[in-house]
PDB file of N, CA and C in Angstrom:
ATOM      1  N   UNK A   1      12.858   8.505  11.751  1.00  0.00           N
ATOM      2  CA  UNK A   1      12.885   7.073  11.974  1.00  0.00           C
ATOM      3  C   UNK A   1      12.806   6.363  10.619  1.00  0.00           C
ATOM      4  N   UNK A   2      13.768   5.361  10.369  1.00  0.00           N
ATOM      5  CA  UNK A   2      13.218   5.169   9.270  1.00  0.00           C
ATOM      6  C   UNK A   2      12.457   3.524   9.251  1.00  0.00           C
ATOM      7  N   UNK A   3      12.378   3.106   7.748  1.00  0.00           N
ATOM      8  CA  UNK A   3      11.318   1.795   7.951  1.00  0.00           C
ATOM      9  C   UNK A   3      12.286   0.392   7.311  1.00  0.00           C
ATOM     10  N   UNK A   4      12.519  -0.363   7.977  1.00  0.00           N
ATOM     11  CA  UNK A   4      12.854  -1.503   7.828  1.00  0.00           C
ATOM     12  C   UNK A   4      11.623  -2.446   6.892  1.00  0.00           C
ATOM     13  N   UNK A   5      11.890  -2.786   5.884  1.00  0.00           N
ATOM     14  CA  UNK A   5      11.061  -3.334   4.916  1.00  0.00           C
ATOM     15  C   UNK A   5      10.461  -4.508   5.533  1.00  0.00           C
ATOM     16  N   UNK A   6      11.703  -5.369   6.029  1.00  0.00           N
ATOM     17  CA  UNK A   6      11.416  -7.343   6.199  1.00  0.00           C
ATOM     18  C   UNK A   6      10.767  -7.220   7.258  1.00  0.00           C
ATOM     19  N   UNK A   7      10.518  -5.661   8.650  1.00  0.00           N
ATOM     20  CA  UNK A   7       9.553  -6.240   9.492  1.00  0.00           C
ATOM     21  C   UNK A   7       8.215  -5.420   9.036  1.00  0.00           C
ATOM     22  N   UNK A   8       8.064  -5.548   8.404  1.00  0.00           N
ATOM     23  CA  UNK A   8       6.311  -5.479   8.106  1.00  0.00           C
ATOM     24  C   UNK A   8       5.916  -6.447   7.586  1.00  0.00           C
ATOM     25  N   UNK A   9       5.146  -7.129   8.294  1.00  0.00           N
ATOM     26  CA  UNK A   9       4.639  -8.545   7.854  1.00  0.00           C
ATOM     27  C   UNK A   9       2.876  -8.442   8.021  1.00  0.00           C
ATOM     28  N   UNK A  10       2.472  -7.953   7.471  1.00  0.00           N
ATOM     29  CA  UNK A  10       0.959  -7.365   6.940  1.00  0.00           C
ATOM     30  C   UNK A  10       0.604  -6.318   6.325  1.00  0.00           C
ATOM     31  N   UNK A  11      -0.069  -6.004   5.225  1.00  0.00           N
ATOM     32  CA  UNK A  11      -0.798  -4.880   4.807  1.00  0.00           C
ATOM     33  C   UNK A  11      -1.773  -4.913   4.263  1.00  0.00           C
ATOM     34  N   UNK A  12      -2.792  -3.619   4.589  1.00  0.00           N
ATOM     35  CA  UNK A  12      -4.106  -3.338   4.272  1.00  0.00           C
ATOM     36  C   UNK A  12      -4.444  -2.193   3.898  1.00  0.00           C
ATOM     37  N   UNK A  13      -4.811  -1.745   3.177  1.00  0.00           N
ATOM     38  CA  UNK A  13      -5.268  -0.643   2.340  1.00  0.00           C
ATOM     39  C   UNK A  13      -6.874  -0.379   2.326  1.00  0.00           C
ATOM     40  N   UNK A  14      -6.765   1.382   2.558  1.00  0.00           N
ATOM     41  CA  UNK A  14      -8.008   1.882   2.703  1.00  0.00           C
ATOM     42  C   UNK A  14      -7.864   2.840   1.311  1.00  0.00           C
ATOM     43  N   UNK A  15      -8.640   2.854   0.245  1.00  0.00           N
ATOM     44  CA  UNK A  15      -9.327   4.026  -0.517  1.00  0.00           C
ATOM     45  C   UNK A  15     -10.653   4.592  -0.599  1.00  0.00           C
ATOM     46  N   UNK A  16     -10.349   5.544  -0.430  1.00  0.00           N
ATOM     47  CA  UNK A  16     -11.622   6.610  -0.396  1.00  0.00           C
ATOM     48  C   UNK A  16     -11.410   7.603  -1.261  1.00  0.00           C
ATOM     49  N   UNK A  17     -12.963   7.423  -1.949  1.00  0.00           N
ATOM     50  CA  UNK A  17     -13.807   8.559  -3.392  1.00  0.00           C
ATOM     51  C   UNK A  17     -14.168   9.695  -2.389  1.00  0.00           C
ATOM     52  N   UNK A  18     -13.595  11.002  -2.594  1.00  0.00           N
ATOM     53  CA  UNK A  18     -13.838  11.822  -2.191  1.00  0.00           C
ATOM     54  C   UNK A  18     -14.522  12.701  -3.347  1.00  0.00           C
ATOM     55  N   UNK A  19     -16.071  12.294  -3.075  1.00  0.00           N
ATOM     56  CA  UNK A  19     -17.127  13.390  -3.935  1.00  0.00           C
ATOM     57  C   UNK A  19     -18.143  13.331  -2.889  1.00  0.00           C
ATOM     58  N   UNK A  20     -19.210  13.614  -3.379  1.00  0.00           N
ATOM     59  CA  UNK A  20     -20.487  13.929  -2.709  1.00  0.00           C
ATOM     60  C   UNK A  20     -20.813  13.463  -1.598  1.00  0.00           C
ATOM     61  N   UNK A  21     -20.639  12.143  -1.071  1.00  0.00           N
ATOM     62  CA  UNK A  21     -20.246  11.172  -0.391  1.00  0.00           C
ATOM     63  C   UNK A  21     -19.385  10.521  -0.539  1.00  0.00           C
ATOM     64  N   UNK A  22     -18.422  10.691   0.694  1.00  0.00           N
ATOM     65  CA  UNK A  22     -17.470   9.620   1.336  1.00  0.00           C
ATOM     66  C   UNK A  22     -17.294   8.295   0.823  1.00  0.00           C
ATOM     67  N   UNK A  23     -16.587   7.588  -0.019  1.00  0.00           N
ATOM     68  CA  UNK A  23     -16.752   6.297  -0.471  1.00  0.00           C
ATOM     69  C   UNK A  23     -15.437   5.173   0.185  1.00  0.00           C
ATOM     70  N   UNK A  24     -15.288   4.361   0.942  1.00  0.00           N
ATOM     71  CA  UNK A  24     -14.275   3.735   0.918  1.00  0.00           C
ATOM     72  C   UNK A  24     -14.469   2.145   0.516  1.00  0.00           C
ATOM     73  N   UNK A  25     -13.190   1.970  -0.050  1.00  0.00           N
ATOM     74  CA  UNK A  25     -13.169   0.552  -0.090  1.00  0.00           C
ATOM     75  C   UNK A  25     -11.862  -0.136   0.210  1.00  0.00           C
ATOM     76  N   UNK A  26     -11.868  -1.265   1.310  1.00  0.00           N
ATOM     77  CA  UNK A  26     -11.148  -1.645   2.221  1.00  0.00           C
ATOM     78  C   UNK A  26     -10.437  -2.977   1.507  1.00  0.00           C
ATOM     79  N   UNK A  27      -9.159  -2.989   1.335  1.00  0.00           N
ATOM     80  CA  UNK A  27      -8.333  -3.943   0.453  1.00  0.00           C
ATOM     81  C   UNK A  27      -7.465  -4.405   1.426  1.00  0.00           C
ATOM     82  N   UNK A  28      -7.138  -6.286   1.473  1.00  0.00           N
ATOM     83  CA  UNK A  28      -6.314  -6.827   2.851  1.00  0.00           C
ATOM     84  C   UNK A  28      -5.493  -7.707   2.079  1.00  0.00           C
ATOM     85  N   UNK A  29      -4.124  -7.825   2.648  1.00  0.00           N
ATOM     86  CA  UNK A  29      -3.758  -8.660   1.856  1.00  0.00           C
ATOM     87  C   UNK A  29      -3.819  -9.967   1.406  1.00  0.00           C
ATOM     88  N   UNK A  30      -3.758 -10.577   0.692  1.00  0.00           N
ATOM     89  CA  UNK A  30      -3.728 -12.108   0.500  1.00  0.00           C
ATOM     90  C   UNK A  30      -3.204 -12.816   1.506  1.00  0.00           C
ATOM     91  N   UNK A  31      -3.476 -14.522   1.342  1.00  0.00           N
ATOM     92  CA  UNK A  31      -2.733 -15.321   2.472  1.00  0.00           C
ATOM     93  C   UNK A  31      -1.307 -15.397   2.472  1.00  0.00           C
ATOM     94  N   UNK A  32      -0.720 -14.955   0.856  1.00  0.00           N
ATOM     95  CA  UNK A  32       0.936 -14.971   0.629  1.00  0.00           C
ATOM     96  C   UNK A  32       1.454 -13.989   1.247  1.00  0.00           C
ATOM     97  N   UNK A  33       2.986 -14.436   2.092  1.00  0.00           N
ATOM     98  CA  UNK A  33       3.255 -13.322   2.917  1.00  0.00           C
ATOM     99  C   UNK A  33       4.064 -12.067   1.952  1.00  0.00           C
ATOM    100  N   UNK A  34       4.311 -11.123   2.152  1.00  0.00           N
ATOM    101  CA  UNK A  34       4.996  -9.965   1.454  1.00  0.00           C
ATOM    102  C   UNK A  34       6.669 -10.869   1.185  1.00  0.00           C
ATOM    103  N   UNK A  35       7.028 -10.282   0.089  1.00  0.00           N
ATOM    104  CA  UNK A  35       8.172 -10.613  -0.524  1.00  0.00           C
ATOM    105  C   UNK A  35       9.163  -9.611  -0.370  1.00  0.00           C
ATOM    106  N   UNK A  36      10.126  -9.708   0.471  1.00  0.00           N
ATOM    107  CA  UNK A  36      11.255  -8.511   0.142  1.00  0.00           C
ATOM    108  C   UNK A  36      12.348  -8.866  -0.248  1.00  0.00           C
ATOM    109  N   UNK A  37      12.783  -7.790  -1.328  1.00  0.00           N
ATOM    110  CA  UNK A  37      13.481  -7.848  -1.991  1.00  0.00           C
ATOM    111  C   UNK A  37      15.413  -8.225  -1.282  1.00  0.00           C
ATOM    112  N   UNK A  38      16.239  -9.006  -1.869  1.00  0.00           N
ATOM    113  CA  UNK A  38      16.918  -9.262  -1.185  1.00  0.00           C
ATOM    114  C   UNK A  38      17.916  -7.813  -0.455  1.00  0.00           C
ATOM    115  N   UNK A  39      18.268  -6.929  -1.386  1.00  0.00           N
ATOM    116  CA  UNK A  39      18.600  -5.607  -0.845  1.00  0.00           C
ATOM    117  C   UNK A  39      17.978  -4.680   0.068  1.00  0.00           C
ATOM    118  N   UNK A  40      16.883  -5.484   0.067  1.00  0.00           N
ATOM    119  CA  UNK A  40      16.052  -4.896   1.175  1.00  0.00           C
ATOM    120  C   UNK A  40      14.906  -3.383   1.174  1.00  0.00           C
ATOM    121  N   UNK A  41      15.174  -2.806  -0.596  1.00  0.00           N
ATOM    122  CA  UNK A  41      14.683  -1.758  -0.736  1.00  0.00           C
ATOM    123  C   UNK A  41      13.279  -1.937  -1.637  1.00  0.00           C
ATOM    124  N   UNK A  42      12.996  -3.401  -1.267  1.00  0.00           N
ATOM    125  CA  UNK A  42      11.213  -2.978  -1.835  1.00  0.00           C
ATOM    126  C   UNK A  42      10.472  -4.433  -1.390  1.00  0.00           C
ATOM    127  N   UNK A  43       9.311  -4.461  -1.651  1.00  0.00           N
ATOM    128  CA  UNK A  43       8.611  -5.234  -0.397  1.00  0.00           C
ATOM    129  C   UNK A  43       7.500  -5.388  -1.791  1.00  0.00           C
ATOM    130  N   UNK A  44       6.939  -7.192  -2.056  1.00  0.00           N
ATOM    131  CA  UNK A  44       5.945  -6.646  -2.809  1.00  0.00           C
ATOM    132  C   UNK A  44       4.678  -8.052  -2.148  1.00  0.00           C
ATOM    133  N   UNK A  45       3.782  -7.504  -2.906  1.00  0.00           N
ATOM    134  CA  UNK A  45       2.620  -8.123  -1.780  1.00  0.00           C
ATOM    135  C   UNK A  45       1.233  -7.922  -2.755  1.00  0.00           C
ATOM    136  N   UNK A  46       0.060  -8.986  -2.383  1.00  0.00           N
ATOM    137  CA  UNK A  46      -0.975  -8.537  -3.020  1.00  0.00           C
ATOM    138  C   UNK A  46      -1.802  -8.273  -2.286  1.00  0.00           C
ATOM    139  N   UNK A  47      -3.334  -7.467  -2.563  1.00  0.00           N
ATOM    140  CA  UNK A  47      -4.208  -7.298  -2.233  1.00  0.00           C
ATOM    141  C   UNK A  47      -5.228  -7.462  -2.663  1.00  0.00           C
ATOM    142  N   UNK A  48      -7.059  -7.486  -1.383  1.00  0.00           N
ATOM    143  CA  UNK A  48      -7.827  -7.633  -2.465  1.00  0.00           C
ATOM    144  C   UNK A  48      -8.958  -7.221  -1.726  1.00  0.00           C
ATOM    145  N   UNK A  49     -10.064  -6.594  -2.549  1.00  0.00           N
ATOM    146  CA  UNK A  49     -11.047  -6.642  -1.626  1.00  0.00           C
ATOM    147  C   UNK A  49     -11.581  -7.311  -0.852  1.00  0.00           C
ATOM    148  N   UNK A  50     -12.027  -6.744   0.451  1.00  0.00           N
ATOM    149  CA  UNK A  50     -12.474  -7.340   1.645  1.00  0.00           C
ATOM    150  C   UNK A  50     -14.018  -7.702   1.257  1.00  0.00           C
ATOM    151  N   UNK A  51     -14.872  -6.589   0.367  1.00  0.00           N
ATOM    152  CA  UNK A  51     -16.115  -7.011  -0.331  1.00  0.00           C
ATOM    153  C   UNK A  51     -15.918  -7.484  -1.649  1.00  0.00           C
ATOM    154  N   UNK A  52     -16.276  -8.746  -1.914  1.00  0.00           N
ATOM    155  CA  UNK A  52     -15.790  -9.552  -3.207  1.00  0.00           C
ATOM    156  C   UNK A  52     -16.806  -8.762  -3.910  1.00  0.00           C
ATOM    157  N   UNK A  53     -18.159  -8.484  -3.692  1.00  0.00           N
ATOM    158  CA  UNK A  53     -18.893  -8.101  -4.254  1.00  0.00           C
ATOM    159  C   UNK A  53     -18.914  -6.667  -4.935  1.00  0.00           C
ATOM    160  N   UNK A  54     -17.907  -5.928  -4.626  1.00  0.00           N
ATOM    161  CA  UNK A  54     -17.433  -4.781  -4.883  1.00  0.00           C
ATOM    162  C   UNK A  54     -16.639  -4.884  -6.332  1.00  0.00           C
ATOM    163  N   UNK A  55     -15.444  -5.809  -5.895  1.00  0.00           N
ATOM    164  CA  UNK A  55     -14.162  -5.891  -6.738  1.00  0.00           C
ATOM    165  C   UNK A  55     -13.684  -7.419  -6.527  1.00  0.00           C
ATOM    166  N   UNK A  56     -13.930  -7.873  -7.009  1.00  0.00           N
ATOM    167  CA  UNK A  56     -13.561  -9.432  -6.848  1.00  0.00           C
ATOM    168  C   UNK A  56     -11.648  -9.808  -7.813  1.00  0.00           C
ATOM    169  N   UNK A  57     -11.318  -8.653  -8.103  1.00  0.00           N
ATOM    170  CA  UNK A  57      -9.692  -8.524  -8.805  1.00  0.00           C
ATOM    171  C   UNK A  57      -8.734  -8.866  -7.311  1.00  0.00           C
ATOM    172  N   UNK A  58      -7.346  -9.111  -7.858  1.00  0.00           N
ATOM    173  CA  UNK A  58      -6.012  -9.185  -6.837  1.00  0.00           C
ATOM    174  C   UNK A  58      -4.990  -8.705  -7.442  1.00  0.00           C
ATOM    175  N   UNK A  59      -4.323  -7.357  -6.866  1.00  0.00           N
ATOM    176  CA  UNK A  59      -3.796  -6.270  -7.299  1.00  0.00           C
ATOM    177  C   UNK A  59      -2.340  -6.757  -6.668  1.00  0.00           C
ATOM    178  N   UNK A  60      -1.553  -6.755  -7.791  1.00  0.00           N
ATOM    179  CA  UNK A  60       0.114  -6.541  -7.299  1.00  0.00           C
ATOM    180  C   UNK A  60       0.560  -5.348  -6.705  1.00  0.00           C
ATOM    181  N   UNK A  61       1.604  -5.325  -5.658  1.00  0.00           N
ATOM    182  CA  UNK A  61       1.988  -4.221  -5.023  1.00  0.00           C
ATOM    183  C   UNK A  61       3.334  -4.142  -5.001  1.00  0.00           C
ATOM    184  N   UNK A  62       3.796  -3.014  -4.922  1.00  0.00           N
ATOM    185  CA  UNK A  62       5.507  -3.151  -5.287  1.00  0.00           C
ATOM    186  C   UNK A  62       5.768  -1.884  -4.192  1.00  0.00           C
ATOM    187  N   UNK A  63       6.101  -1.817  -3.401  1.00  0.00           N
ATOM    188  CA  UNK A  63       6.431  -0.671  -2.013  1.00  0.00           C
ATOM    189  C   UNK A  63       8.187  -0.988  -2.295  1.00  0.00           C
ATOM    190  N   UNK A  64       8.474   0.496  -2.706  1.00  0.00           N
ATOM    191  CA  UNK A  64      10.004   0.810  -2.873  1.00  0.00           C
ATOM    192  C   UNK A  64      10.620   1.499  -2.203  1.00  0.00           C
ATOM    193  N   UNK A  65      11.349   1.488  -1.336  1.00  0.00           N
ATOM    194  CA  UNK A  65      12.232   2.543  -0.712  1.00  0.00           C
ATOM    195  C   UNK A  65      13.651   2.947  -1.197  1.00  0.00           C
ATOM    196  N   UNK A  66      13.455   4.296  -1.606  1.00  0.00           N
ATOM    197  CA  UNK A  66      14.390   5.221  -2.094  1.00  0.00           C
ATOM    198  C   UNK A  66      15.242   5.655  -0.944  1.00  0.00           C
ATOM    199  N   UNK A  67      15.036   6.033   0.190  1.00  0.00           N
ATOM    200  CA  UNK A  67      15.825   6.493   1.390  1.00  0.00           C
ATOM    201  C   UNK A  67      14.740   6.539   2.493  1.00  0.00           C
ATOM    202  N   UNK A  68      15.659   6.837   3.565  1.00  0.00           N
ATOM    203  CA  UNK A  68      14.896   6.465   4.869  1.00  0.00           C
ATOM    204  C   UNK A  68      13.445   7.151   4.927  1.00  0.00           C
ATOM    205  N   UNK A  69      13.182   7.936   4.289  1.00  0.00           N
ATOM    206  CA  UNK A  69      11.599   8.558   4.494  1.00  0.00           C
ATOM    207  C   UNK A  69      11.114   9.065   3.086  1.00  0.00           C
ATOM    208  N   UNK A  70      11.939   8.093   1.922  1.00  0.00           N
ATOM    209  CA  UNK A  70      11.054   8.521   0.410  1.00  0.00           C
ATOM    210  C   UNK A  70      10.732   6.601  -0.049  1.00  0.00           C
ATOM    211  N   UNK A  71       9.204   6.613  -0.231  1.00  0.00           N
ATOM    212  CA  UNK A  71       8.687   5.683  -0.629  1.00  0.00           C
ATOM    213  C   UNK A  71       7.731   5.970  -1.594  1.00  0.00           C
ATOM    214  N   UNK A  72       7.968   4.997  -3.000  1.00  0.00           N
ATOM    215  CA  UNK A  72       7.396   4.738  -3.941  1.00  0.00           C
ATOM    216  C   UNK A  72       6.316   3.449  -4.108  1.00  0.00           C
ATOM    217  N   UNK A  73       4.976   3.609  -4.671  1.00  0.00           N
ATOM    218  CA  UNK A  73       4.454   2.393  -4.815  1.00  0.00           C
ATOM    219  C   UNK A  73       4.221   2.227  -6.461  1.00  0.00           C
ATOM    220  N   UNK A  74       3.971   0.822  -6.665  1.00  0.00           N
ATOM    221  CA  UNK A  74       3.817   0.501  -8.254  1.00  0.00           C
ATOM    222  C   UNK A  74       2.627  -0.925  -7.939  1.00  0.00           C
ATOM    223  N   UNK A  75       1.340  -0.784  -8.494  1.00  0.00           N
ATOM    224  CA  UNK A  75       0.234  -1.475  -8.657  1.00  0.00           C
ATOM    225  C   UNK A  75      -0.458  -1.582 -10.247  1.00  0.00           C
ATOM    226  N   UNK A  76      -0.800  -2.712 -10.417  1.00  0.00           N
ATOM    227  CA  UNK A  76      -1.726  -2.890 -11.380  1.00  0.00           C
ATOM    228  C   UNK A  76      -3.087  -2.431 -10.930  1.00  0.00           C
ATOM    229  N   UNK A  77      -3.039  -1.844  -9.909  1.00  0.00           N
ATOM    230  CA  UNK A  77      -4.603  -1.314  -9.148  1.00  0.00           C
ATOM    231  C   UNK A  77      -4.462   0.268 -10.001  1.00  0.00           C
ATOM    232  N   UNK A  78      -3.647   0.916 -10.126  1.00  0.00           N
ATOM    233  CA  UNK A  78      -3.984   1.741 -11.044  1.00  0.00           C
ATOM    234  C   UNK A  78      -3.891   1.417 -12.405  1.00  0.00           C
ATOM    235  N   UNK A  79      -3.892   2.700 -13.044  1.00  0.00           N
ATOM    236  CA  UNK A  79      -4.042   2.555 -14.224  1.00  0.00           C
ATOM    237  C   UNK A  79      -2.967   2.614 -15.200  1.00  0.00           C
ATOM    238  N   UNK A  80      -1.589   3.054 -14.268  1.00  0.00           N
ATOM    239  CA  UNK A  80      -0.328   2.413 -15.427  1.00  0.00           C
ATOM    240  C   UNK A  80       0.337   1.720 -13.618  1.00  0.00           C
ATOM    241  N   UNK A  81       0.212   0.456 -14.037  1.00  0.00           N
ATOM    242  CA  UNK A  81       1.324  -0.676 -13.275  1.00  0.00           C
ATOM    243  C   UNK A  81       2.631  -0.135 -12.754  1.00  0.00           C
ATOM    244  N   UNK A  82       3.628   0.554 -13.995  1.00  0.00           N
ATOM    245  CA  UNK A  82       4.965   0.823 -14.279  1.00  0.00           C
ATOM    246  C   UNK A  82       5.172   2.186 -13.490  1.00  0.00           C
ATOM    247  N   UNK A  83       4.138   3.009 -13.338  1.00  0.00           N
ATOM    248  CA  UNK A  83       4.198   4.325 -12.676  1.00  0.00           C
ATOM    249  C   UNK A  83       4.493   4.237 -11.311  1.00  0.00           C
ATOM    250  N   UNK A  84       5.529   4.538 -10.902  1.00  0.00           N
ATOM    251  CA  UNK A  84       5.987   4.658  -9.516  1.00  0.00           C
ATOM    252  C   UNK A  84       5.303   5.927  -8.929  1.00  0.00           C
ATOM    253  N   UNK A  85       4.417   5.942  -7.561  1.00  0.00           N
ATOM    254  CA  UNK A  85       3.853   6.831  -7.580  1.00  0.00           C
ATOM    255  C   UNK A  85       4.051   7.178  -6.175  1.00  0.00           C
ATOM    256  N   UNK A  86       4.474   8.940  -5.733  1.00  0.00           N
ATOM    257  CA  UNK A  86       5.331   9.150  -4.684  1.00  0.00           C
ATOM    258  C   UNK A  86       4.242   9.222  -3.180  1.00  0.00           C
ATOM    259  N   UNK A  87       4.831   8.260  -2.023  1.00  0.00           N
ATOM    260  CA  UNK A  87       4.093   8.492  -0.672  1.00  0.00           C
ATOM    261  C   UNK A  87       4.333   8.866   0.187  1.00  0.00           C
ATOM    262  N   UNK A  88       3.681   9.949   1.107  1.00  0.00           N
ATOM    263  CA  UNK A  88       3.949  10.141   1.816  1.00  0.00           C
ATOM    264  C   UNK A  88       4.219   9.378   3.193  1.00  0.00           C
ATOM    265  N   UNK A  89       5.035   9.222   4.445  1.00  0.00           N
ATOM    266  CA  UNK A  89       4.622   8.685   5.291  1.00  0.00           C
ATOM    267  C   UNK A  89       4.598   8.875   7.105  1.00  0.00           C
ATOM    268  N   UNK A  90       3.839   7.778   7.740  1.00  0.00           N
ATOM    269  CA  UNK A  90       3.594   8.321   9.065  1.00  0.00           C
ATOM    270  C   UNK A  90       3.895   7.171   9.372  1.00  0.00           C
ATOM    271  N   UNK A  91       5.074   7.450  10.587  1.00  0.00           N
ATOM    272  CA  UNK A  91       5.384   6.046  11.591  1.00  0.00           C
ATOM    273  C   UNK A  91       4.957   6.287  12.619  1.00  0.00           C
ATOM    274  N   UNK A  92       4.404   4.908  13.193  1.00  0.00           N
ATOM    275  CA  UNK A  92       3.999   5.077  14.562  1.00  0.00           C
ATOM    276  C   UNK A  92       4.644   3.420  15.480  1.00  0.00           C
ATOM    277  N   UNK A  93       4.703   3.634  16.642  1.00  0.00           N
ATOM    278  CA  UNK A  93       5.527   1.964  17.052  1.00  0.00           C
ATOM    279  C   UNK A  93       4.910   0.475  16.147  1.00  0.00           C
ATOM    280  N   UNK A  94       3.433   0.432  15.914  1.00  0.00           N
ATOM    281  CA  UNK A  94       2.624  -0.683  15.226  1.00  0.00           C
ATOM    282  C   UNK A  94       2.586  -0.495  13.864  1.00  0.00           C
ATOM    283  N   UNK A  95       2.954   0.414  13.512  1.00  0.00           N
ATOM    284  CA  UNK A  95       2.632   0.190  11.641  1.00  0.00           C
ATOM    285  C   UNK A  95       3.359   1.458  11.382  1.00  0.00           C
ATOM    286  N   UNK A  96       3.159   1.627   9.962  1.00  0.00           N
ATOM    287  CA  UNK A  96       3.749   2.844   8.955  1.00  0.00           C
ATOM    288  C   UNK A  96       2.205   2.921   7.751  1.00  0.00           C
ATOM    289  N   UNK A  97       2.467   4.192   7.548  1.00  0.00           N
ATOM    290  CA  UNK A  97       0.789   4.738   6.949  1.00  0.00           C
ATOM    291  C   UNK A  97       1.270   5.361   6.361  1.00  0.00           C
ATOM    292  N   UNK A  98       1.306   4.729   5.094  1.00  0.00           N
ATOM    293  CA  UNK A  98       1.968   5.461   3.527  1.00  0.00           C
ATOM    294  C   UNK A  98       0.775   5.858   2.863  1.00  0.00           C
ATOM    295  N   UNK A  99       0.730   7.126   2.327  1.00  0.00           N
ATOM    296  CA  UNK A  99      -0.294   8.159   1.780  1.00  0.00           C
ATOM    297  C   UNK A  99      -0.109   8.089   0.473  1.00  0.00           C
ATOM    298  N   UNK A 100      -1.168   8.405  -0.050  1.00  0.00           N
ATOM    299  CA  UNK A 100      -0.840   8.543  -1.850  1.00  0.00           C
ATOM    300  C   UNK A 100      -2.106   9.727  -2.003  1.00  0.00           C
ATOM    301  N   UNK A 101      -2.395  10.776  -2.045  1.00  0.00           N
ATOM    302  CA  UNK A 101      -3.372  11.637  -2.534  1.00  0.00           C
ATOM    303  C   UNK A 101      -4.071  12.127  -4.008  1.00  0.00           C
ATOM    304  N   UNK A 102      -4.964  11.758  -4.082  1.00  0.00           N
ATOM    305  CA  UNK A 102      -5.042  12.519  -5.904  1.00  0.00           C
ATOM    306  C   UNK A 102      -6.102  13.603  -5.605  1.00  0.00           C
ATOM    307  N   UNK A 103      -6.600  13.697  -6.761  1.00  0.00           N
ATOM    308  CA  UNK A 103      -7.031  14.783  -6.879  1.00  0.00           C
ATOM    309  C   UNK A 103      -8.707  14.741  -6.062  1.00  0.00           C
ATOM    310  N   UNK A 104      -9.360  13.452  -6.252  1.00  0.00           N
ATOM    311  CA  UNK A 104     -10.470  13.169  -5.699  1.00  0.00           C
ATOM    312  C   UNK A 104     -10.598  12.191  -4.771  1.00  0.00           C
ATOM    313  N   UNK A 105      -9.157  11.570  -4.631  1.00  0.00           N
ATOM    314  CA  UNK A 105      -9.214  10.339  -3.822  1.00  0.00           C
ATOM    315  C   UNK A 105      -8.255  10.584  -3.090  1.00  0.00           C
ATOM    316  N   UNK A 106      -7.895   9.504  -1.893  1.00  0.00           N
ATOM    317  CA  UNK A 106      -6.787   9.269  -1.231  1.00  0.00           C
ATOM    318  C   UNK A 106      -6.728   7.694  -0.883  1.00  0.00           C
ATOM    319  N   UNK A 107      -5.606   7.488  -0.426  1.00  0.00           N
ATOM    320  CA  UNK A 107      -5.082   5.657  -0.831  1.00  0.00           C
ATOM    321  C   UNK A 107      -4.187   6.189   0.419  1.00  0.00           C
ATOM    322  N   UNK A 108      -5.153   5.146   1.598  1.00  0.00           N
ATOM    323  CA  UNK A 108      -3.807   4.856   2.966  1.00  0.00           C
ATOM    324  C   UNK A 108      -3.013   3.432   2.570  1.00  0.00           C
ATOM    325  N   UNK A 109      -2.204   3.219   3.046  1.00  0.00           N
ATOM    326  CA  UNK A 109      -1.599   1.718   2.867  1.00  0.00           C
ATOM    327  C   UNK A 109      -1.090   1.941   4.169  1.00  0.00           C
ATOM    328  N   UNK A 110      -1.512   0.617   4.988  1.00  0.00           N
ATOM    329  CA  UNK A 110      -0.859   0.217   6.229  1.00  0.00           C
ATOM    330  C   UNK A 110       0.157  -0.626   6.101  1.00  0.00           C
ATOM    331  N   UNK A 111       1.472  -0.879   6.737  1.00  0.00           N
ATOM    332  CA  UNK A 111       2.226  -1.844   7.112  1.00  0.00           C
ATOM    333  C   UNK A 111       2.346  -2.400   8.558  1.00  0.00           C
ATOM    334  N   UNK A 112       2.053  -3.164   8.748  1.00  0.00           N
ATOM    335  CA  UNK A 112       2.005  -3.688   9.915  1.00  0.00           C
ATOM    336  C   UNK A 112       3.325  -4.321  10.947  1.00  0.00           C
ATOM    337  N   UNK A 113       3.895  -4.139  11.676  1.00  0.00           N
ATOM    338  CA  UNK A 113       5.177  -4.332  12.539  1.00  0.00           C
ATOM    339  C   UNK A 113       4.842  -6.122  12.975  1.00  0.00           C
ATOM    340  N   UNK A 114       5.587  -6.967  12.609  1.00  0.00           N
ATOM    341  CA  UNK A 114       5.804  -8.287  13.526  1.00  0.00           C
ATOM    342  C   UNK A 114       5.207  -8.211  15.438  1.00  0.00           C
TER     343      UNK A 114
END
């Protein structure tokens, strides 16, 4: 199946520190709606923490689609902006759940269906 960019009109992001304890921190997007690109192959959007008290920053998001089931993201939430970094993903009828794994962490990103 693949993902139509212009209908996802919400996203929210879960990361979780995977050490000793479980750590997550829950990122929603801003009131600006997602921007897609006119070709239709990237979608960009901000986010921010849901606890200001955590992270009080607002992270650019750049969600790229390469082909029907290869998606790239690019954030100033990491630590190089410019790094396109490869996701995995899961469709379901209400959203798409793009994965990003590292080595100690993992990064869900939801898209949300109209």
């Amino acid at each position: 199946m693949s993902v139509n960019l212009n209908r996802l009109k919400h996203f929210s992001m879960t990361y979780v520190f995977m050490d000793e304890e479980d750590i997550a921190w829950e990122y929603e997007q801003t009131e600006q709606s997602p921007v897609v690109a006119p070709d239709g192959n990237s979608v960009s959007f901000s986010l921010k923490n849901i606890d200001q008290n955590e992270d009080q920053d607002i992270y650019s998001v750049v969600l790229v689609k390469e082909g029907d089931d290869e998606f790239y993201i690019k954030s100033d939430y990491f630590d190089d902006a410019t790094e396109p970094y490869p996701l995995d993903v899961e469709i379901s009828d209400d959203d798409v759940k793009f994965i990003l794994e590292g080595e100690d962490e993992v990064m869900y990103l939801y898209g949300f269906f109209e």
